[in-house]
Protein backbone atom coordinates (compact mmCIF):
# COMPACT_ATOMS: atom_id res chain seq x y z
CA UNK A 1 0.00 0.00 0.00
CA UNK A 2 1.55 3.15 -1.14
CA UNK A 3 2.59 5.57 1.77
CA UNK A 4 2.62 9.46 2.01
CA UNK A 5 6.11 11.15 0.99
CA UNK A 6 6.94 11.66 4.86
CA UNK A 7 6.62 8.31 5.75
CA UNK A 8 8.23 6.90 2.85
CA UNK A 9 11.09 8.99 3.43
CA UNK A 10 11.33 8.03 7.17
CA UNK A 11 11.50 4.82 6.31
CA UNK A 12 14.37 5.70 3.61
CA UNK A 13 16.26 7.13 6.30
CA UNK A 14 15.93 4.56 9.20
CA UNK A 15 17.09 2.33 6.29
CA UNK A 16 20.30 4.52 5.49
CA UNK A 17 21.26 4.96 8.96
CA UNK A 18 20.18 0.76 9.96
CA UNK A 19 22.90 0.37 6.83
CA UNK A 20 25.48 2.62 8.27
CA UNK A 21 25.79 0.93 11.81
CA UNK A 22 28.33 -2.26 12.17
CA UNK A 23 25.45 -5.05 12.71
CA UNK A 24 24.28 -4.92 8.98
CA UNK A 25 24.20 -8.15 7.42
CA UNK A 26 23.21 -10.47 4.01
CA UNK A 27 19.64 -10.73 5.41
CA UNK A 28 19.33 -6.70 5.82
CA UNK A 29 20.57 -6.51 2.44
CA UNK A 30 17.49 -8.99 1.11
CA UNK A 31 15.04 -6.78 3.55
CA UNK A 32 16.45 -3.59 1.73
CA UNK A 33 15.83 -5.10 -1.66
CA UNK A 34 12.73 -6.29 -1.28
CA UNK A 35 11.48 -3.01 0.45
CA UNK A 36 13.24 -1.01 -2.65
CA UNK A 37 11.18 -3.05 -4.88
CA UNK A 38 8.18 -2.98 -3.29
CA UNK A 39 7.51 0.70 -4.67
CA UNK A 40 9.03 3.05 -7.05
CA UNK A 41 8.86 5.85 -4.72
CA UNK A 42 10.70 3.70 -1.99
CA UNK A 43 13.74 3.59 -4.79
CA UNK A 44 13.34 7.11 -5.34
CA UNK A 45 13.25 8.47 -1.66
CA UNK A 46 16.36 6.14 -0.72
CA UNK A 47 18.34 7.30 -3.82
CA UNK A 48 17.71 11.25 -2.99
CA UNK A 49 18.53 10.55 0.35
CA UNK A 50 21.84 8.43 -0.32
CA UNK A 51 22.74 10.69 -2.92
CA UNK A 52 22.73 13.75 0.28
CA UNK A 53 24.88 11.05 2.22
CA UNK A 54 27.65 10.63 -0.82
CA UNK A 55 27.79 14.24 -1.81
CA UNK A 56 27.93 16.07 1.66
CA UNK A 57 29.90 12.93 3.88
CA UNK A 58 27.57 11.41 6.23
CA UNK A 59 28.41 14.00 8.89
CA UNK A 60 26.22 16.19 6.98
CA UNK A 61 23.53 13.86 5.98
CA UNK A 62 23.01 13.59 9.64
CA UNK A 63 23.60 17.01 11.07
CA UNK A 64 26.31 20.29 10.43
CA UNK A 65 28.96 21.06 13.11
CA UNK A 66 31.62 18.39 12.00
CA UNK A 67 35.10 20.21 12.08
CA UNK A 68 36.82 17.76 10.12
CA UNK A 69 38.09 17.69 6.42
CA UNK A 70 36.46 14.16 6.09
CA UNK A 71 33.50 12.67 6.52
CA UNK A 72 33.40 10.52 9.96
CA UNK A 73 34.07 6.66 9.52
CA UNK A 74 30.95 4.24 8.89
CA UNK A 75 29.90 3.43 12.37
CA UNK A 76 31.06 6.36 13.91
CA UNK A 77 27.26 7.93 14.91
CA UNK A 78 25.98 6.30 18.28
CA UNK A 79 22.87 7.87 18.92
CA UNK A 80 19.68 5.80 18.69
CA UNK A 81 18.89 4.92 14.49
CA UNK A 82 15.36 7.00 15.39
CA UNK A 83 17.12 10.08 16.16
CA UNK A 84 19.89 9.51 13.43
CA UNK A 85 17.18 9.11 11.21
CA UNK A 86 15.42 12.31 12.37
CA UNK A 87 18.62 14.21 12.06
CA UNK A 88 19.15 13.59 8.01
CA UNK A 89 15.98 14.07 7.73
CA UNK A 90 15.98 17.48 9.18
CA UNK A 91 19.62 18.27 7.59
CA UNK A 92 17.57 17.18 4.13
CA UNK A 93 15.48 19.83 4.33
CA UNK A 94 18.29 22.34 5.26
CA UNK A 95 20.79 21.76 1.96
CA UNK A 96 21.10 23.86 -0.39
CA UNK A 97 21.44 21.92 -3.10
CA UNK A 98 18.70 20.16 -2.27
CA UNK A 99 16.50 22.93 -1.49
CA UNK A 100 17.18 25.99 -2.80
CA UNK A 101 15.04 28.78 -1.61
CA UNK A 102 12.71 30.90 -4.76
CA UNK A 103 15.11 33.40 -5.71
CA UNK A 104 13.62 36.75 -5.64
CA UNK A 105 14.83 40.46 -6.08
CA UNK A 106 14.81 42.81 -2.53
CA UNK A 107 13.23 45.26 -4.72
CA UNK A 108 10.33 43.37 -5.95
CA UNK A 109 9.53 42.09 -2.69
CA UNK A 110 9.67 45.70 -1.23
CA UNK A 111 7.34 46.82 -4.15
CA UNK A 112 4.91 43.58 -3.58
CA UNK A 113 5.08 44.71 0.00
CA UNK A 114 4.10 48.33 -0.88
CA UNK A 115 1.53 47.52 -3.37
CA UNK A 116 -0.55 45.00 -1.14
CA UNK A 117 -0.94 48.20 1.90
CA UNK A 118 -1.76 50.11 -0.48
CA UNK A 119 -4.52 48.13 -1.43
CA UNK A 120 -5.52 47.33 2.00
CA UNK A 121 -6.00 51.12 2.82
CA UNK A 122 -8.06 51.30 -0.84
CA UNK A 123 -10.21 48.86 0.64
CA UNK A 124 -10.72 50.16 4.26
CA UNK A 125 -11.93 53.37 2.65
CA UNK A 126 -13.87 51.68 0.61
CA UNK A 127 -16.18 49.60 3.21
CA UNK A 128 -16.77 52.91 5.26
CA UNK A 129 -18.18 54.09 1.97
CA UNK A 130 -19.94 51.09 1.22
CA UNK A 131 -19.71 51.94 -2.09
CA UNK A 132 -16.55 51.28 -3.52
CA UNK A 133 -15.16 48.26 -5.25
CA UNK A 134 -11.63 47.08 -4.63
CA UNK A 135 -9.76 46.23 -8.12
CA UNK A 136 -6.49 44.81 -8.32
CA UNK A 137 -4.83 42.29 -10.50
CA UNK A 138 -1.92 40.18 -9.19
CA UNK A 139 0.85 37.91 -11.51
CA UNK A 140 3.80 35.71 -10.53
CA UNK A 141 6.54 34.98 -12.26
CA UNK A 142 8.58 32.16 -13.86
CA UNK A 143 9.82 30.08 -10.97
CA UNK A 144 7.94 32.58 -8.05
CA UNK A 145 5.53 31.42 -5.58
CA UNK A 146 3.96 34.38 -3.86
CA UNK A 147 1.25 35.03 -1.20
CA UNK A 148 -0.97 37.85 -1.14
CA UNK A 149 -3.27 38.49 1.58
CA UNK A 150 -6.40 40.02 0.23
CA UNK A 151 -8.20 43.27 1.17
CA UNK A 152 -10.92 41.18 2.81
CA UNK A 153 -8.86 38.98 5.20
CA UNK A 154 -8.87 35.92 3.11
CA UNK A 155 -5.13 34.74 1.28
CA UNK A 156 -4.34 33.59 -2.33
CA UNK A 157 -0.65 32.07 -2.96
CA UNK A 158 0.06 32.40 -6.72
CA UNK A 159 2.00 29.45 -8.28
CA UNK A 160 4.86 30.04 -10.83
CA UNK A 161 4.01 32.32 -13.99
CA UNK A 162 -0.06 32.77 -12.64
CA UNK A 163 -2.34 35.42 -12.44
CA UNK A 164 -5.78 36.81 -10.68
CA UNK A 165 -7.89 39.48 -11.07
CA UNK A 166 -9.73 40.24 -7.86
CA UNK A 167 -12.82 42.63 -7.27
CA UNK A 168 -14.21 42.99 -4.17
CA UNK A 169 -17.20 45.02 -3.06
CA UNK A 170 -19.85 45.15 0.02
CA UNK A 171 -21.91 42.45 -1.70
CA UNK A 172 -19.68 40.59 -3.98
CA UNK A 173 -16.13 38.83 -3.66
CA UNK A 174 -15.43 37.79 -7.36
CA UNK A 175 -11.70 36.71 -8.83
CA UNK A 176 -10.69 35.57 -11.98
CA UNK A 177 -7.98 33.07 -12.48
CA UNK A 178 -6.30 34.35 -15.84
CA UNK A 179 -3.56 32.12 -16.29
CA UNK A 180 -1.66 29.13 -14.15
CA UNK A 181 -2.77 28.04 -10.61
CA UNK A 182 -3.58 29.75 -6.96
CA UNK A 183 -4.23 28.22 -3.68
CA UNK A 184 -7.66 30.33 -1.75
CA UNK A 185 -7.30 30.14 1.71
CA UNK A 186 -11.04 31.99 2.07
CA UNK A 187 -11.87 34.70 5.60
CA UNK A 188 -15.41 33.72 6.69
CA UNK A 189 -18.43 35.60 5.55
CA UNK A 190 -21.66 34.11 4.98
CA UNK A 191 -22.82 37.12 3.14
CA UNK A 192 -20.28 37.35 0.53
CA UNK A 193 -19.23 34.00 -0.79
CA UNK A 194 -16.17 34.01 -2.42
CA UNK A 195 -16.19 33.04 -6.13
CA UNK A 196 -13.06 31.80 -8.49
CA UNK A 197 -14.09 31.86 -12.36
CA UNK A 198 -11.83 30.21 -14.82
CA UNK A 199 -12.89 28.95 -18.34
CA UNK A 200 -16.55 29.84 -17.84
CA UNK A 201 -16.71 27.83 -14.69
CA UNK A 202 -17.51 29.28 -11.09
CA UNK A 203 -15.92 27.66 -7.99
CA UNK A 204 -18.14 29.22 -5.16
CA UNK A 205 -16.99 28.69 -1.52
CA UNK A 206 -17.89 30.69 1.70
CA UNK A 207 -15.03 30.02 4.57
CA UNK A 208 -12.58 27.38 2.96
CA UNK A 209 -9.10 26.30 1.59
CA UNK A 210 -8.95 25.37 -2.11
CA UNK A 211 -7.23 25.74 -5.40
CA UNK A 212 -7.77 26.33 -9.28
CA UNK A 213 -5.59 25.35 -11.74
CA UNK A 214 -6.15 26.13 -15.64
CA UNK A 215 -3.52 24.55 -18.27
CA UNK A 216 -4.32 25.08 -21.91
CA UNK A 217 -6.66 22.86 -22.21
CA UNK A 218 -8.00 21.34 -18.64
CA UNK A 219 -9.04 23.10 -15.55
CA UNK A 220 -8.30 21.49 -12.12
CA UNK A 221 -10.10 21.77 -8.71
CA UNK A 222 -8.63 20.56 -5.37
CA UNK A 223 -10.50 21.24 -2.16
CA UNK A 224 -8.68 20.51 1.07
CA UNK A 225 -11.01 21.99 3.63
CA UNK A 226 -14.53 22.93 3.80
CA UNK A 227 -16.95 22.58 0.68
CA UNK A 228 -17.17 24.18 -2.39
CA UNK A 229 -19.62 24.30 -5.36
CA UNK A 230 -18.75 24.18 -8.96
CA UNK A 231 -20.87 25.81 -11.42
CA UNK A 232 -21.00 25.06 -15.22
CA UNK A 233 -21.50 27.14 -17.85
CA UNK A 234 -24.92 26.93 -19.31
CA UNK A 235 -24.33 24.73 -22.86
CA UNK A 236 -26.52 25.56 -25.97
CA UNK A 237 -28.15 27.72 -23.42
CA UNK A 238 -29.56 25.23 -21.22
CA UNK A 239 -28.15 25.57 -17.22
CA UNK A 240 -25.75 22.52 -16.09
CA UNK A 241 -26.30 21.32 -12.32
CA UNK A 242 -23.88 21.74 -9.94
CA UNK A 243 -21.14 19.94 -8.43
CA UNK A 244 -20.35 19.72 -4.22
CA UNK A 245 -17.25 19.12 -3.72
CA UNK A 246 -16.02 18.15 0.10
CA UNK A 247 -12.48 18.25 1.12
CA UNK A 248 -10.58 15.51 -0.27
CA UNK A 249 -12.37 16.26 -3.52
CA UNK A 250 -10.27 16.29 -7.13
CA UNK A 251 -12.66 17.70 -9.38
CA UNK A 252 -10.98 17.62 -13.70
CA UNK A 253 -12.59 19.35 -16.44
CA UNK A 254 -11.26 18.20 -19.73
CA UNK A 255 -13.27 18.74 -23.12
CA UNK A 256 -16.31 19.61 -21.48
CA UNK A 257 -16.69 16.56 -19.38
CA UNK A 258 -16.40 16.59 -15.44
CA UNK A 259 -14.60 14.40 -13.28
CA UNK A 260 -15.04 14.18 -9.63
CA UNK A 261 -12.60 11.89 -7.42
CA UNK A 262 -12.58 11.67 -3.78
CA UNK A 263 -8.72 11.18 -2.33
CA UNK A 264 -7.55 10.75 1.18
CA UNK A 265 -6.99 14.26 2.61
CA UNK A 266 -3.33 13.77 2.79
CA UNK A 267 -3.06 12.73 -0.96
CA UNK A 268 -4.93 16.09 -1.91
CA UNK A 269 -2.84 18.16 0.09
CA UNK A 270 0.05 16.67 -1.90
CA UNK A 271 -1.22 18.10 -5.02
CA UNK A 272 -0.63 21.55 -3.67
CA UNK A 273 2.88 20.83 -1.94
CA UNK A 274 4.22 23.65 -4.85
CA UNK A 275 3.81 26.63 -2.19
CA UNK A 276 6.47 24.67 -0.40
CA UNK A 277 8.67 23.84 -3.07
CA UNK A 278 7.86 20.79 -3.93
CA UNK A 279 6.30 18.53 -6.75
CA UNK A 280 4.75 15.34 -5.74
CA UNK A 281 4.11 12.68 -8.12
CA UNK A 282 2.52 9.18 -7.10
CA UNK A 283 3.44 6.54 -10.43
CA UNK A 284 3.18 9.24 -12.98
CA UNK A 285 4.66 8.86 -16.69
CA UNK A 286 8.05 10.83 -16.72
CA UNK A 287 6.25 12.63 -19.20
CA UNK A 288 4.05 14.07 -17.35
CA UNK A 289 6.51 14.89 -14.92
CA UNK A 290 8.70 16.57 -17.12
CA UNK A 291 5.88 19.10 -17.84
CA UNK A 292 5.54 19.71 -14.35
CA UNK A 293 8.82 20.77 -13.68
CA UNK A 294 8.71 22.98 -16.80
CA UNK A 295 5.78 25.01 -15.43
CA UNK A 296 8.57 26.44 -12.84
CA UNK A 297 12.00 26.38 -14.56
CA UNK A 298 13.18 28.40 -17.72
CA UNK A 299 15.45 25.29 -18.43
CA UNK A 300 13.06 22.77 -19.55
CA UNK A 301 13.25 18.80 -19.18
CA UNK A 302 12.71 17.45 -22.21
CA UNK A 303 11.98 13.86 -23.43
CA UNK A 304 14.45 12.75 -25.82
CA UNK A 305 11.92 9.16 -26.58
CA UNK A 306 8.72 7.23 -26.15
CA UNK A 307 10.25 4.42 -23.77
CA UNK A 308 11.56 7.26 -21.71
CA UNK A 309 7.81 8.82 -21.34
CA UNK A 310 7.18 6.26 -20.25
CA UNK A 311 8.92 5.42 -17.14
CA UNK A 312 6.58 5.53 -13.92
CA UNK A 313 7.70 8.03 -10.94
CA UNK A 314 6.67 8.18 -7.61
CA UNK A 315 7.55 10.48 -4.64
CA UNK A 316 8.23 13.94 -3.60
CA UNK A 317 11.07 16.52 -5.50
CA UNK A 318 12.59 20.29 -5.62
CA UNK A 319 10.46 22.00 -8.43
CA UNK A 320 13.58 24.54 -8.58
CA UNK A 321 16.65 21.97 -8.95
CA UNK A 322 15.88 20.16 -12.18
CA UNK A 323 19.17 18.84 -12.84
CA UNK A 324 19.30 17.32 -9.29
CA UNK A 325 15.85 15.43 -10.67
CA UNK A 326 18.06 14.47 -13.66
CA UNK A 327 21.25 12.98 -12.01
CA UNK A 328 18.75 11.02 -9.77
CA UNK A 329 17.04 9.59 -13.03
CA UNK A 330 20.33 8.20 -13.89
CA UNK A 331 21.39 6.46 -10.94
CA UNK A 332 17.84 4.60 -10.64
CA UNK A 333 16.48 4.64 -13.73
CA UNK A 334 17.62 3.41 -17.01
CA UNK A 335 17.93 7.03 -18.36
CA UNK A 336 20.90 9.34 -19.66
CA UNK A 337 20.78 13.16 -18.85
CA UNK A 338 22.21 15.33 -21.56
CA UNK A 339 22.37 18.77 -19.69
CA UNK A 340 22.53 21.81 -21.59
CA UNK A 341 21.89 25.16 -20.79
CA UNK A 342 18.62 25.97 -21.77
CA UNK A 343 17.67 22.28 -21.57
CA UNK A 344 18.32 18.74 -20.11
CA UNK A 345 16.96 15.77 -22.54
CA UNK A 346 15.81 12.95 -21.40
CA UNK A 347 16.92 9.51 -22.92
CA UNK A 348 16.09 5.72 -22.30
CA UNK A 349 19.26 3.43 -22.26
C-alpha cells in the first residue's frame, strides 16, 4: 500500500542509517531489496537521500557542526537509528542543493510589499463608503511562488508564472484566475461568498481552503477543507447542475466533461505541496513529470523518446533543482541526462 512522501522517506532514512551501523548483514541486504522493490517511490526516496549522504559525507547527511576535512568513519554515529534518522531528515530539508530557496529580487519584494498596503488602505476606505469596489490584479513569475493576503482577510498564494484578477465590493467577492494556478485560503463571511471563475466555470466557496488550476486545455479543482460548489456554464443555453465538492475532492474538467474523485486528505494536500517547493508525483509517466517541472523552470526537461515517457515516478522533489531530478534519473532509472543550458533531454538506455 503506497505511503505518504513523509513516511516513505522516514522509512528511507531509518534504512540509510540501519545500513550505516556495524550489525548490517546479508539478510538486511534482502530486507532492503525487497522493500526497494516494493515501490518506485521507496527507490526514489532512498536514492535522494543516499545521494545527500555521498555528496555532503555522512556528517552532513546527519547534522552540520563536523570540524573535520572528512566525513566521519561508517559506524562512527551512536545515537539511537530513530534520532539519526530524524537528524538527516531534518539536515535534508536544510541543503542547499537540495532545497534551494525561490530566488527573488529585494526590490520586488519591497514593491509587492508596498503595493498589497496600499490596497488594503483602498479597501478600508472603501467599506466605510460602502460603495466602492476594490480592483487589483496580481501575476507571478517564472519560478515565483507568492502570497498575497487580500483586502478582505482571506489569502491567495500564486504558483509560478499565474495570475488573478480580484474585485471585491460590500456584496460581492469575485476573482478571476487568468492564467496558471492559486491556492484560496477563504476569511469567513456568509454574506459574501467568495467566487473563483476560470474557463466559464464558477468555484463558489464561503469560509474554505482550495485551489484552481487552468492549463491550456484542462481546468483542475482541489478542495482541502470545507466545501465548495462548482458551477458550469450553461451549454446551448440550457443551465448545467452543480457539483459539491467536500475536502478531499479532485474535481478535472477536460473537453467539457467533469470528473469528480474523492482522495484521502493527505493525498490532496500533496497536489498543492508547490507553495512549499515541492512537486509530488505518485506513479506518474516521466512525461508528465517533465511538464511539471517545466511550469517552474526556464530550463526545460525534455523527453528525448517514447520508452523514456514512459517510465513511472513516484515520490516527492525540488520544483527549482531540475538537474538534481536528472542525475537522480540516472542512478535509478535506465535514463541518460544530456544537460545543456537551456535544456536537459531525457533519454532511455
Amino acid at each position: 500500500m503506497h505511503g505518504d512522501s513523509r513516511t516513505i522517506e522516514q522509512a528511507a532514512a531509518a534504512w540509510l542509517a540501519r545500513r550505516d551501523g556495524d550489525r548490517w548483514n546479508a539478510s538486511d541486504d534482502a530486507a532492503l531489496a525487497r522493500w526497494l522493490a516494493a515501490d518506485t517511490a521507496h527507490r526514489v526516496a532512498f536514492l535522494r537521500l543516499q545521494a545527500a549522504w555521498d555528496e555532503s559525507g555522512r556528517l552532513q547527511a546527519l547534522g552540520a557542526g563536523w570540524e573535520g576535512h572528512a566525513p566521519p568513519a561508517r559506524g562512527h554515529w551512536q545515537a539511537p537509528p530513530a534520532n539519526r534518522r530524524e537528524q538527516m531528515l531534518q539536515a535534508m530539508a536544510q541543503r542547499p542543493a537540495m532545497a534551494r530557496p525561490v530566488r527573488r529580487r529585494r526590490a520586488t519584494r519591497f514593491a509587492a510589499v508596498a503595493m498589497v498596503a496600499g490596497c488594503a488602505l483602498a479597501a478600508a476606505w472603501g467599506w466605510r463608503s460602502h460603495a466602492q469596489v476594490d480592483a487589483a490584479s496580481y501575476r507571478s513569475a517564472l519560478g515565483e511562488v507568492r502570497t498575497l493576503p487580500l483586502a478582505d482577510g482571506s489569502r491567495a498564494i500564486l504558483a509560478s508564472a499565474s495570475g488573478i484578477d480580484v474585485r471585491l465590493s460590500r456584496n460581492a467577492r469575485d476573482v478571476d484566475l487568468t492564467a496558471g494556478e492559486a491556492i484560496f485560503e477563504v476569511a469567513k463571511d456568509k454574506q459574501r461568498p467568495f467566487t473563483v471563475a476560470a474557463d466559464g466555470y464558477r468555484a463558489v466557496a464561503v469560509g474554505t481552503r482550495f485551489s484552481v488550476r487552468r492549463d491550456a486545455a484542462d481546468l483542475r479543482v482541489v478542495v482541502t477543507e470545507g466545501t465548495v460548489r462548482l458551477d458550469a456554464p450553461p451549454a446551448g443555453g440550457i443551465a448545467q447542475p452543480s457539483a459539491l465538492l467536500p475536502a478531499g475532492s479532485v474535481a478535472l474538467v477536460r473537453g467539457g466533461n467533469l470528473l469528480v474523485r474523492s482522495l484521502p486528505l493527505a493525498e490532496a494536500k500533496q497536489l498543492l505541496d508547490w507553495r512549499d517547493g515541492l512537486l509530488a508525483f505518485r506513479d506518474a509517466p516521466l512525461g508528465e513529470v517533465a511538464a511539471e517541472f517545466n511550469r517552474y523552470n526556464a530550463r526545460k526537461l525534455v523527453v528525448g523518446d517514447a520508452d523514456a515517457g514512459a517510465l513511472r515516478i513516484g515520490g516527492s522533489f525540488r520544483w527549482d533543482n531540475e538537474e538534481g531530478f536528472a542525475r537522480l534519473l540516472e542512478a535509478g532509472f535506465p535514463v541518460r541526462a544530456e544537460v545543456g543550458a537551456d535544456r536537459i533531454v531525457l533519454h532511455s538506455r
